[in-house]
PDB file of N, CA and C in Angstrom:
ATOM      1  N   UNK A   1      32.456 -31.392 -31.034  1.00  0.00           N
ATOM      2  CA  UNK A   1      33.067 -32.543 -30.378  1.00  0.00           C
ATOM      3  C   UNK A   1      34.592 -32.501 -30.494  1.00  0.00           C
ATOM      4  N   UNK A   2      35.278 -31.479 -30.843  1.00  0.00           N
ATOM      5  CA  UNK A   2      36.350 -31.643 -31.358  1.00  0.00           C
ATOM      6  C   UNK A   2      37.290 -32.019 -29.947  1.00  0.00           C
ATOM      7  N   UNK A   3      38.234 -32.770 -30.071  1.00  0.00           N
ATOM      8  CA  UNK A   3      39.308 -32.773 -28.847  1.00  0.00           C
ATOM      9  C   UNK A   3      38.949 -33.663 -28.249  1.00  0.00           C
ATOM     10  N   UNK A   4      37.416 -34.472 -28.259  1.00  0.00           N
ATOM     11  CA  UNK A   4      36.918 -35.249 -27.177  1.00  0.00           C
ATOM     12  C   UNK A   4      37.281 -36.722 -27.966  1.00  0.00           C
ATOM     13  N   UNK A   5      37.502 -37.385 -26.676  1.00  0.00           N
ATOM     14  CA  UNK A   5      37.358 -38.846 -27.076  1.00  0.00           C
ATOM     15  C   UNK A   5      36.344 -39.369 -26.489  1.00  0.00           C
ATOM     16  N   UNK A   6      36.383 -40.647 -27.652  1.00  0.00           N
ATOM     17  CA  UNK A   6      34.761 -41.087 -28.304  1.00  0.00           C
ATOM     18  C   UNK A   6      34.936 -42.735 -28.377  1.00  0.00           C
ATOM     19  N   UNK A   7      34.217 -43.535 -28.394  1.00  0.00           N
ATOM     20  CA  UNK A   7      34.520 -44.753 -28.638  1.00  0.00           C
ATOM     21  C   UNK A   7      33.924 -45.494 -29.912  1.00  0.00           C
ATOM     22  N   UNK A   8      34.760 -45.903 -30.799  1.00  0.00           N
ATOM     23  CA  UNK A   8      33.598 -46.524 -31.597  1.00  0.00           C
ATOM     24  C   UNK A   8      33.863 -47.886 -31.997  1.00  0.00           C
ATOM     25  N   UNK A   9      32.792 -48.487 -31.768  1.00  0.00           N
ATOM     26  CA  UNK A   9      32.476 -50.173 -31.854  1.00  0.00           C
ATOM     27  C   UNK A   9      32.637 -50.129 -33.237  1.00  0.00           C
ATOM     28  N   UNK A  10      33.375 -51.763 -33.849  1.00  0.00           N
ATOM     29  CA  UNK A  10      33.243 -51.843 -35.384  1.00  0.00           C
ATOM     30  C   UNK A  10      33.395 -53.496 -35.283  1.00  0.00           C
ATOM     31  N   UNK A  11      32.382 -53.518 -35.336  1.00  0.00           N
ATOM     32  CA  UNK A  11      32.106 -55.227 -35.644  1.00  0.00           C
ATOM     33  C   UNK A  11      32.500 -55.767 -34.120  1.00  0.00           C
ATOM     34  N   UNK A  12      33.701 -56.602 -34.269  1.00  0.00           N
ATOM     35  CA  UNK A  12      34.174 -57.219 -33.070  1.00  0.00           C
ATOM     36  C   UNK A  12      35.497 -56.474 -32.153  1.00  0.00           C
ATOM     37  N   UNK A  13      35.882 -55.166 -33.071  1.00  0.00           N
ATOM     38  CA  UNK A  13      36.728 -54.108 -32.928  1.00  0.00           C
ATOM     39  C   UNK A  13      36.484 -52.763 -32.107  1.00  0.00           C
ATOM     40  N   UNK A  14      37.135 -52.027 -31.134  1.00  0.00           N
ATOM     41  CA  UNK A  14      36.880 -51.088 -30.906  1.00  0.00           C
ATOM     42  C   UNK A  14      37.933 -50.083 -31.615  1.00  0.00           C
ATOM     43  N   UNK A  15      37.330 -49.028 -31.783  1.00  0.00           N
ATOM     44  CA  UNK A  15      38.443 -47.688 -31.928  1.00  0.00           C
ATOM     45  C   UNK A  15      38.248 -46.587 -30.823  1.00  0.00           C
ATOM     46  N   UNK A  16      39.007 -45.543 -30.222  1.00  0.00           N
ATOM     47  CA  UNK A  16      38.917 -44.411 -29.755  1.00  0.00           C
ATOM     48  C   UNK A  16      39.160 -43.762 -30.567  1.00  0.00           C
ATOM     49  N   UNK A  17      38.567 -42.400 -30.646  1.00  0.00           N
ATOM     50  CA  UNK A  17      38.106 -41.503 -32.094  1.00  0.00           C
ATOM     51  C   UNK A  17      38.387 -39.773 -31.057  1.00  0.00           C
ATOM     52  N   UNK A  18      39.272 -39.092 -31.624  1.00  0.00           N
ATOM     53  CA  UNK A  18      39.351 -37.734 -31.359  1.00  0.00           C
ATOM     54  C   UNK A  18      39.302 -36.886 -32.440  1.00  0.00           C
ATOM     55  N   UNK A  19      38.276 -36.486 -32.696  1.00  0.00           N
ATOM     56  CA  UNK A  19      37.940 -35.045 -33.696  1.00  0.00           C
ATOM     57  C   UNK A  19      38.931 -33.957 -33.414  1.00  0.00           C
ATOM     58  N   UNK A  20      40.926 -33.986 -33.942  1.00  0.00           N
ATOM     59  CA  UNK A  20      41.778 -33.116 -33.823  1.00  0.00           C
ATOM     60  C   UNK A  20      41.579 -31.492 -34.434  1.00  0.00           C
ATOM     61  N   UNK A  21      41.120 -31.942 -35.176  1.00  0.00           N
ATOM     62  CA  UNK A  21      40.267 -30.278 -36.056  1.00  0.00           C
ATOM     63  C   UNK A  21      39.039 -30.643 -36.541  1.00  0.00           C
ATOM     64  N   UNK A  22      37.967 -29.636 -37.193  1.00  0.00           N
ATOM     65  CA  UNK A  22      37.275 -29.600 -37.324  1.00  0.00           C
ATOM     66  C   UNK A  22      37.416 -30.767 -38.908  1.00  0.00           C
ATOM     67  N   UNK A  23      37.050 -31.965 -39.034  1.00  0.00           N
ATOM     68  CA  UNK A  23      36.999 -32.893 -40.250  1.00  0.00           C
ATOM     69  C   UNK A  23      37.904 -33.533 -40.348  1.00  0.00           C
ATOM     70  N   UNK A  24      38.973 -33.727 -39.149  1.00  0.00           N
ATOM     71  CA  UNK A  24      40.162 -34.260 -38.929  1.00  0.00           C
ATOM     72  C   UNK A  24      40.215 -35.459 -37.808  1.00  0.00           C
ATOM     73  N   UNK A  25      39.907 -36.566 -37.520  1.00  0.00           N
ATOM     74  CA  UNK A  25      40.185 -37.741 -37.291  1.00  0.00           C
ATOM     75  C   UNK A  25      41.208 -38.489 -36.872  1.00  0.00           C
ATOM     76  N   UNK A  26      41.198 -38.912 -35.371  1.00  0.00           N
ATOM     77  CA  UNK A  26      42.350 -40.030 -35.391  1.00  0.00           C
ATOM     78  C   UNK A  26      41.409 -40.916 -34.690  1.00  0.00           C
ATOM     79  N   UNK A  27      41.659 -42.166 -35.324  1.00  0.00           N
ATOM     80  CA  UNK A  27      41.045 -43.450 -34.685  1.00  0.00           C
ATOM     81  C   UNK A  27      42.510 -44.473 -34.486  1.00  0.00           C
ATOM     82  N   UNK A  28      42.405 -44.640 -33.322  1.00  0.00           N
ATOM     83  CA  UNK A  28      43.179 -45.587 -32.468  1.00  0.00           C
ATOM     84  C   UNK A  28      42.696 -47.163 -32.432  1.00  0.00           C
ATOM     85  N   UNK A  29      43.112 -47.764 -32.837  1.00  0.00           N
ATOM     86  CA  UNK A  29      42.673 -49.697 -32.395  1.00  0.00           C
ATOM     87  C   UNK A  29      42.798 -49.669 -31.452  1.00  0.00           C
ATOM     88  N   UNK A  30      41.957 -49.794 -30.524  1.00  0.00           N
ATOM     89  CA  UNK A  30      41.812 -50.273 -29.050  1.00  0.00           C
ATOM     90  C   UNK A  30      42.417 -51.834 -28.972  1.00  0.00           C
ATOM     91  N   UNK A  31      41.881 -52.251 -29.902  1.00  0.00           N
ATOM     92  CA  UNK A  31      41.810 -54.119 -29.591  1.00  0.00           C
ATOM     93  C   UNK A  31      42.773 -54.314 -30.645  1.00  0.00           C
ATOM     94  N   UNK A  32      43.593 -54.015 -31.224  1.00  0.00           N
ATOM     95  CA  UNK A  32      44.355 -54.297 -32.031  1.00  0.00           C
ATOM     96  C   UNK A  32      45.564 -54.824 -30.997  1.00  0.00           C
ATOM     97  N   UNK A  33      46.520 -55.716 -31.767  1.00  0.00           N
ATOM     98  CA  UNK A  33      47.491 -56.003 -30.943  1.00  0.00           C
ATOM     99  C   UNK A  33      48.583 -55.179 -30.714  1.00  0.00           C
ATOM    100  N   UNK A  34      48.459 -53.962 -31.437  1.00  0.00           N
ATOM    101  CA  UNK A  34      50.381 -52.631 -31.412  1.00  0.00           C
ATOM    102  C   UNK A  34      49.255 -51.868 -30.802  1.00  0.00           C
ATOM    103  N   UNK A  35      49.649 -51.637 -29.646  1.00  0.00           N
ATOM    104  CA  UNK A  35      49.182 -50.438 -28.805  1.00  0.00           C
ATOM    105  C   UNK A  35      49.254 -49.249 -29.238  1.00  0.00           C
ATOM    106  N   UNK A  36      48.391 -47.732 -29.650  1.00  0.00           N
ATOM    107  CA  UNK A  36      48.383 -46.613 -30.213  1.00  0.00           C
ATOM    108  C   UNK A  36      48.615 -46.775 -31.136  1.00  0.00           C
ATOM    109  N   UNK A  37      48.452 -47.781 -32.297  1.00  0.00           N
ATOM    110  CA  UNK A  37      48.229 -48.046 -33.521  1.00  0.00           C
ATOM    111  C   UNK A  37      46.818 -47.457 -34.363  1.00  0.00           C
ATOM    112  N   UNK A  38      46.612 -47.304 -35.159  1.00  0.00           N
ATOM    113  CA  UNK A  38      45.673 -46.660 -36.261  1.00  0.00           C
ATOM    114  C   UNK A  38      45.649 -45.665 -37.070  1.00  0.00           C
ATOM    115  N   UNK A  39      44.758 -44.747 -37.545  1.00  0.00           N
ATOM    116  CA  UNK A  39      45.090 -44.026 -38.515  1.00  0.00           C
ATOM    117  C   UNK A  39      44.371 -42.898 -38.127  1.00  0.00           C
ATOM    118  N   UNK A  40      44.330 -41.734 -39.226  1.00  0.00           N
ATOM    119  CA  UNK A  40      44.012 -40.259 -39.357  1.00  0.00           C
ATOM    120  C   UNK A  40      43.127 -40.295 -40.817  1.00  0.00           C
ATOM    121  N   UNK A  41      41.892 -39.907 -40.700  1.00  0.00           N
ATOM    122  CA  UNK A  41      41.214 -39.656 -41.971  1.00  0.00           C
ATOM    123  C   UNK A  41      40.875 -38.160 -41.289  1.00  0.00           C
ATOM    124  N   UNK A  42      40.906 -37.310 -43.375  1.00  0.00           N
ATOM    125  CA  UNK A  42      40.023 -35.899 -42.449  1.00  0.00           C
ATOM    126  C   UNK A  42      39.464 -35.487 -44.304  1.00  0.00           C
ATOM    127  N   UNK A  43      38.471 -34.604 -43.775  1.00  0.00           N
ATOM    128  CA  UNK A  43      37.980 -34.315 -45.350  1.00  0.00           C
ATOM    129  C   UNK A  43      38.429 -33.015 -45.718  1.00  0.00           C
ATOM    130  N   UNK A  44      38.593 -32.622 -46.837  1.00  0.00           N
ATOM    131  CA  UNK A  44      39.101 -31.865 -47.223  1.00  0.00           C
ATOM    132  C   UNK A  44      38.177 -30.055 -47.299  1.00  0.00           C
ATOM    133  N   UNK A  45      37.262 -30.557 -46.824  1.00  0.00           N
ATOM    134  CA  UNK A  45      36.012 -28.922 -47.170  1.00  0.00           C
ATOM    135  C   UNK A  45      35.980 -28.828 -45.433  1.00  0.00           C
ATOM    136  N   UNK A  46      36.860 -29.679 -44.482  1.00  0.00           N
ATOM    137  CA  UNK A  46      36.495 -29.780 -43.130  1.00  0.00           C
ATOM    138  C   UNK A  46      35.267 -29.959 -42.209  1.00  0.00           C
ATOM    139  N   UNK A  47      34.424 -30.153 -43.340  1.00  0.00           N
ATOM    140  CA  UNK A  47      32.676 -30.949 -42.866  1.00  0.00           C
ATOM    141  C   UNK A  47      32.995 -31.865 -41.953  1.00  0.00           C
ATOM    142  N   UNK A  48      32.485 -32.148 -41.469  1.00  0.00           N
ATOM    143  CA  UNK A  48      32.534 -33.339 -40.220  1.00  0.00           C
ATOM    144  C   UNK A  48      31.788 -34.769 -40.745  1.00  0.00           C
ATOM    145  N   UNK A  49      32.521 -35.860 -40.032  1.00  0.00           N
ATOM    146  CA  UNK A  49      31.838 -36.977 -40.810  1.00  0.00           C
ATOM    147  C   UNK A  49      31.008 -37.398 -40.063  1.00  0.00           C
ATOM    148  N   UNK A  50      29.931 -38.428 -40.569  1.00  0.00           N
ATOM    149  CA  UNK A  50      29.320 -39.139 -39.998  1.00  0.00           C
ATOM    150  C   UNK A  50      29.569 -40.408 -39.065  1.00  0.00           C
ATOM    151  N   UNK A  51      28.793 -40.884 -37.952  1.00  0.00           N
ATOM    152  CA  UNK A  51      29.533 -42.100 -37.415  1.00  0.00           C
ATOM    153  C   UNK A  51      29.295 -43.441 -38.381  1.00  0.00           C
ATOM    154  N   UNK A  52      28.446 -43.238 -39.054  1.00  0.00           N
ATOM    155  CA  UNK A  52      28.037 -44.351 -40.135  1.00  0.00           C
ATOM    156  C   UNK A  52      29.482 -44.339 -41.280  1.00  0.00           C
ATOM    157  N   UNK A  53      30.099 -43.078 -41.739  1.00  0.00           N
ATOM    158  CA  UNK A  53      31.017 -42.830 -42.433  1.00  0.00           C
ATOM    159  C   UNK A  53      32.681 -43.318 -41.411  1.00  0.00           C
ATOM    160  N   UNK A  54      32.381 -42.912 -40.587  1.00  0.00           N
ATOM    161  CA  UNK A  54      33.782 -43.802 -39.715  1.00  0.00           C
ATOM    162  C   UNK A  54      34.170 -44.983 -39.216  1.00  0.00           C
ATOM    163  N   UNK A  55      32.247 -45.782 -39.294  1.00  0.00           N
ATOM    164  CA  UNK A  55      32.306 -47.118 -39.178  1.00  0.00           C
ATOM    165  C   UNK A  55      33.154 -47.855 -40.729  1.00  0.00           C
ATOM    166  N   UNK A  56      32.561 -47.296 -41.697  1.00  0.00           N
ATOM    167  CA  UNK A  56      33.159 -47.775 -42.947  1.00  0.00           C
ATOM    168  C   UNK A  56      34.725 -47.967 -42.818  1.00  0.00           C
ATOM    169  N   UNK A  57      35.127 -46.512 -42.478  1.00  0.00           N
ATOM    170  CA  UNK A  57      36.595 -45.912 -42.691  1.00  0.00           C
ATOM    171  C   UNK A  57      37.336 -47.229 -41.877  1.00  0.00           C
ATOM    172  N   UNK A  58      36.916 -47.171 -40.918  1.00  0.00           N
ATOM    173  CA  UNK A  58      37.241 -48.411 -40.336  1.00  0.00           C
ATOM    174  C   UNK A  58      37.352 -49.472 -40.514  1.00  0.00           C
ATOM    175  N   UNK A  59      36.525 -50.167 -40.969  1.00  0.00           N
ATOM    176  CA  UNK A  59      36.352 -51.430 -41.232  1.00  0.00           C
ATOM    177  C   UNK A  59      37.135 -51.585 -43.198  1.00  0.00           C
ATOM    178  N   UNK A  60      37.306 -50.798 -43.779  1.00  0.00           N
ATOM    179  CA  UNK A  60      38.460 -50.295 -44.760  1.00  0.00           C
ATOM    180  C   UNK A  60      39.885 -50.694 -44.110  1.00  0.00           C
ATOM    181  N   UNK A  61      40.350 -49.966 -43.113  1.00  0.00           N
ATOM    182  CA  UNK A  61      41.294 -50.095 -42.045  1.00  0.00           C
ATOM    183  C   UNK A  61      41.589 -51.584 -42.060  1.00  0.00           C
ATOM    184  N   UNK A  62      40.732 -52.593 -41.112  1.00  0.00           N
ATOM    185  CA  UNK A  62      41.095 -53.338 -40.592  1.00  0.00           C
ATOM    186  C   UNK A  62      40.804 -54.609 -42.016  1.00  0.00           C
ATOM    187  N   UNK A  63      40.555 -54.234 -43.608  1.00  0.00           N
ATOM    188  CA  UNK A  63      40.700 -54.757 -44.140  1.00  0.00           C
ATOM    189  C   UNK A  63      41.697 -55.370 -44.765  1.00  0.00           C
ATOM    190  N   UNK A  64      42.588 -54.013 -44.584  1.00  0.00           N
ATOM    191  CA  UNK A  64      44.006 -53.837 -45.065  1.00  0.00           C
ATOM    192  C   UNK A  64      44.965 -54.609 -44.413  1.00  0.00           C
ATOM    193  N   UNK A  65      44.619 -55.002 -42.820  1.00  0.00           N
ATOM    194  CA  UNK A  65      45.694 -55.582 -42.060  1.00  0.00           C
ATOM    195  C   UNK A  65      46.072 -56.854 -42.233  1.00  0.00           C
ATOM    196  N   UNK A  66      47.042 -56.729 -42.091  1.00  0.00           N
ATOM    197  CA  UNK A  66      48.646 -58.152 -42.290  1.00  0.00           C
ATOM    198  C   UNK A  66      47.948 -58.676 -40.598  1.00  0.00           C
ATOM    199  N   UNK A  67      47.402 -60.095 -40.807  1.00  0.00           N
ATOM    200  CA  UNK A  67      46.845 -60.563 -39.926  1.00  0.00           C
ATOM    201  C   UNK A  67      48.363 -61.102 -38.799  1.00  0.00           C
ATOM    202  N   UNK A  68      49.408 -61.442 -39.337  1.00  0.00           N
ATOM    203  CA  UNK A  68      50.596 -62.034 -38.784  1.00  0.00           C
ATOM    204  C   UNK A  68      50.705 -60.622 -38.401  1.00  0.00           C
ATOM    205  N   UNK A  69      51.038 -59.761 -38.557  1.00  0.00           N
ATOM    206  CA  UNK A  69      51.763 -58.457 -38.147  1.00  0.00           C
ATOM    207  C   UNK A  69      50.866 -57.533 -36.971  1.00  0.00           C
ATOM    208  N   UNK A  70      49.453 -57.213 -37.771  1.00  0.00           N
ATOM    209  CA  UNK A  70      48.729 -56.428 -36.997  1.00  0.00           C
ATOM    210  C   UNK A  70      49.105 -54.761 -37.632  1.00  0.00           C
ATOM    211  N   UNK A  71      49.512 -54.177 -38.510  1.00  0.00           N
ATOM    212  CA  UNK A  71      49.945 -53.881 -39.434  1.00  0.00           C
ATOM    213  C   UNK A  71      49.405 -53.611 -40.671  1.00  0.00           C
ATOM    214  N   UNK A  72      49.290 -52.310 -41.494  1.00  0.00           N
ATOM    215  CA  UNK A  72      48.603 -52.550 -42.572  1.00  0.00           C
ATOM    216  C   UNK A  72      50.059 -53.220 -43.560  1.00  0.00           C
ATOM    217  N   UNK A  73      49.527 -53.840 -44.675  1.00  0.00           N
ATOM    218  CA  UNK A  73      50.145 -54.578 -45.750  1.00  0.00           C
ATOM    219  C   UNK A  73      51.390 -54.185 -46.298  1.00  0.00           C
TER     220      UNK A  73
END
């Protein structure tokens, strides 16, 4: 899947998800309010994650955010 974008639902949140290398991750906030905002997780043995494992990563993410800002903390 690498290179492809992907969509992933997280609660009331969307992300777009591109597998940049093989265990390498960028998830984008779709619904977030800063446009091309989000983050990069990747594992270190380059295994690929699960979508159950990126729902987490995510919802980690949007735990962190400065609700005034949109912003992590």
């Amino acid at each position: 899947m690498s290179g492809e974008m992907w969509r992933l639902d997280v609660d009331a949140d969307r992300f777009s998800v591109v597998e940049r290398a093989p265990g390498t991750y960028d998830l984008t906030w779709e619904t977030g309010p800063n446009p091309g905002y989000g983050f990069t997780i990747a594992t270190s043995d380059r295994n690929p994650l699960s979508r159950g494992r990126l729902e987490e990563e995510a919802r980690g993410f949007l735990r962190q955010v400065d609700a005034e800002t949109g912003y992590l903390e």
